[in-house]
C-alpha atoms as a PDB file:
ATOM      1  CA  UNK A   1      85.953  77.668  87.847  1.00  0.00           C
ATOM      2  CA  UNK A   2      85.733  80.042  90.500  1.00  0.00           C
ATOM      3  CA  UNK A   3      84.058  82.755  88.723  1.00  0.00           C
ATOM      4  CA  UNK A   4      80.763  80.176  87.769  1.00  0.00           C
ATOM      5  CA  UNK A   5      81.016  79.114  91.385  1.00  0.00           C
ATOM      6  CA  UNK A   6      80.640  82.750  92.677  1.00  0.00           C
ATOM      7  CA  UNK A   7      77.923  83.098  89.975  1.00  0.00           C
ATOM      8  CA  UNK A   8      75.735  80.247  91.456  1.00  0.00           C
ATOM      9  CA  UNK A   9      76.432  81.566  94.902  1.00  0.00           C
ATOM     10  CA  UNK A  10      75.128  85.133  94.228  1.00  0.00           C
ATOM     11  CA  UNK A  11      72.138  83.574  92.030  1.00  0.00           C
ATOM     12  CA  UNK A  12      71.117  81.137  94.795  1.00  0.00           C
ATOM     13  CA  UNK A  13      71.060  83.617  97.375  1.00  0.00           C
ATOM     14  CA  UNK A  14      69.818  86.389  94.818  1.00  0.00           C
ATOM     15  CA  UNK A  15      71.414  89.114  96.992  1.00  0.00           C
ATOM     16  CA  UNK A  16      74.582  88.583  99.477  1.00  0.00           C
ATOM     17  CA  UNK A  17      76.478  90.902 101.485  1.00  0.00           C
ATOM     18  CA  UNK A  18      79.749  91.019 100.331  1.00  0.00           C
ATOM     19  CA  UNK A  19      81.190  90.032 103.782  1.00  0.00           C
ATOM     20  CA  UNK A  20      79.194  86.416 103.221  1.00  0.00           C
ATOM     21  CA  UNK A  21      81.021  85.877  99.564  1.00  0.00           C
ATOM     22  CA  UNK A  22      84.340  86.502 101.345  1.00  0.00           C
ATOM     23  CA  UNK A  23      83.748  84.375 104.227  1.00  0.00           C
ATOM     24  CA  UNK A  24      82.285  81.609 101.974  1.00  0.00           C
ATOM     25  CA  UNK A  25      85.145  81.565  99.606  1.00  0.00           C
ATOM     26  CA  UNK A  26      87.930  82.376 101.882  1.00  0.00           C
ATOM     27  CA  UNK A  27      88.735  85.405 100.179  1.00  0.00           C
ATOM     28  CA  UNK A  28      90.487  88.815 100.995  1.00  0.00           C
ATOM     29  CA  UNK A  29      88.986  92.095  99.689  1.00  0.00           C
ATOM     30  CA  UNK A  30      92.148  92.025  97.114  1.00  0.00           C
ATOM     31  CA  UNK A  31      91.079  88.795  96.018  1.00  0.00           C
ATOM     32  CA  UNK A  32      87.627  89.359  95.318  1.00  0.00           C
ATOM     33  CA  UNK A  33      87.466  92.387  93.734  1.00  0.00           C
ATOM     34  CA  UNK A  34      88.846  91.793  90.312  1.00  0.00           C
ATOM     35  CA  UNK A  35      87.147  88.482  90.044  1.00  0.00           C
ATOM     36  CA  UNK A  36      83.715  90.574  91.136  1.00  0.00           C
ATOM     37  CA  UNK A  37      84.839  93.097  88.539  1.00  0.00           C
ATOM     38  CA  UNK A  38      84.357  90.471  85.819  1.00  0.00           C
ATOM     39  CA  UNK A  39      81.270  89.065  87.004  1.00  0.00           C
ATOM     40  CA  UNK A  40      79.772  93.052  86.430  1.00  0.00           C
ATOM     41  CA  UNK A  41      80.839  93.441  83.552  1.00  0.00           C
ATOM     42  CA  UNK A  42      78.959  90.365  82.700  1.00  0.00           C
ATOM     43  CA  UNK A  43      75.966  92.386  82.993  1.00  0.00           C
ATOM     44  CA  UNK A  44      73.748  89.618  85.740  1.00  0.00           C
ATOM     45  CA  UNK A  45      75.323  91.188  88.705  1.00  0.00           C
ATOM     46  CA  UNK A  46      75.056  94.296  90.301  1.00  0.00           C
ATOM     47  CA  UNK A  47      76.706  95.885  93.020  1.00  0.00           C
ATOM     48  CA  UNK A  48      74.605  98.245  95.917  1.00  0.00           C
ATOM     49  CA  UNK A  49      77.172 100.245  98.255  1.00  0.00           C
ATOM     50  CA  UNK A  50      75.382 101.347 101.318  1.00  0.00           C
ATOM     51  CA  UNK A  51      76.831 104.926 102.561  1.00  0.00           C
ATOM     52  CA  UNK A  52      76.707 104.134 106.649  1.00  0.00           C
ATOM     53  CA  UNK A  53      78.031 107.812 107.710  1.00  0.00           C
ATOM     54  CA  UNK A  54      81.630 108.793 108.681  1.00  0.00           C
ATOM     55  CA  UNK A  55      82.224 106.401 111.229  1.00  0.00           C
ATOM     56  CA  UNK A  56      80.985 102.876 109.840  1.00  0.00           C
ATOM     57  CA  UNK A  57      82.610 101.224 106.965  1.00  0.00           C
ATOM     58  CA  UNK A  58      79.895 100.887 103.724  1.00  0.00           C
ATOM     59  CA  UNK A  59      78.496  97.511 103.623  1.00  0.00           C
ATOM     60  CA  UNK A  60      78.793  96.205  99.722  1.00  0.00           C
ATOM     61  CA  UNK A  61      76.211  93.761  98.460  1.00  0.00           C
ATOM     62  CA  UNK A  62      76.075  91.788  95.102  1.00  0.00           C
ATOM     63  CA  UNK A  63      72.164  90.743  93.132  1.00  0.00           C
ATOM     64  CA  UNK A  64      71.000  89.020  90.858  1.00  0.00           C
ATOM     65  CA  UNK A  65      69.254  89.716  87.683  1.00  0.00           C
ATOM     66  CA  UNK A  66      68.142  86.944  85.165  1.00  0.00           C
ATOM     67  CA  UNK A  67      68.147  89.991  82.421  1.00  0.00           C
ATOM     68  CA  UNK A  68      71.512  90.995  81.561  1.00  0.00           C
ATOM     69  CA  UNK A  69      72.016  94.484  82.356  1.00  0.00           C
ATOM     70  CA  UNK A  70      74.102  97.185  81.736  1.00  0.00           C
ATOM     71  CA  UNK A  71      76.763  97.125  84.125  1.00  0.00           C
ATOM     72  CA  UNK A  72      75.528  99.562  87.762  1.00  0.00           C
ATOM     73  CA  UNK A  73      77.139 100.351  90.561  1.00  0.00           C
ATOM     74  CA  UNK A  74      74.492 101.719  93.146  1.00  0.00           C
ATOM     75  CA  UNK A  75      75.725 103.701  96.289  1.00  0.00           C
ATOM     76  CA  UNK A  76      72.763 104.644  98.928  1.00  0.00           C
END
C-alpha cells in the first residue's frame, strides 16, 4: 500500500527531493530507504545524489521514467 502510494507521489511530481518524500510520508531516513530500495529495483525510479562538497550534506532526489530501466544510482 505504501510502496504504490510512494510510486504515484514520485510519478506525479516526476522528480522530488528526497527531503519532500520524507516530510510527505512522515518518514525517517531508516524508514524510507528499504522501501525506496524496492521501488529501484523496480526499474521506473531512479535515484540522483548531488555531491555538495565537504561541508553540506548530499541532497538525494528520486525520477521518474515511464520506460523501465535498469536500476541507476547517479551521484553528481
Amino acid at each position: 500500500m505504501i510502496l504504490q502510494s510512494i510510486t504515484d507521489y514520485v510519478k506525479q511530481a516526476g522528480r522530488i527531493e528526497e527531503k519532500k518524500l520524507l516530510k510527505h510520508f512522515h518518514l525517517s531516513c531508516e524508514g524510507l530507504a528499504p522501501m525506496m530500495a524496492v521501488l529501484l529495483k523496480r526499474g521506473k525510479i531512479q535515484k540522483t545524489v548531488n555531491q555538495r562538497g565537504d561541508k553540506l550534506p548530499p541532497e538525494i532526489f528520486y525520477s521518474w521514467s515511464e520506460i523501465a530501466q535498469i536500476p541507476t544510482l547517479t551521484v553528481v
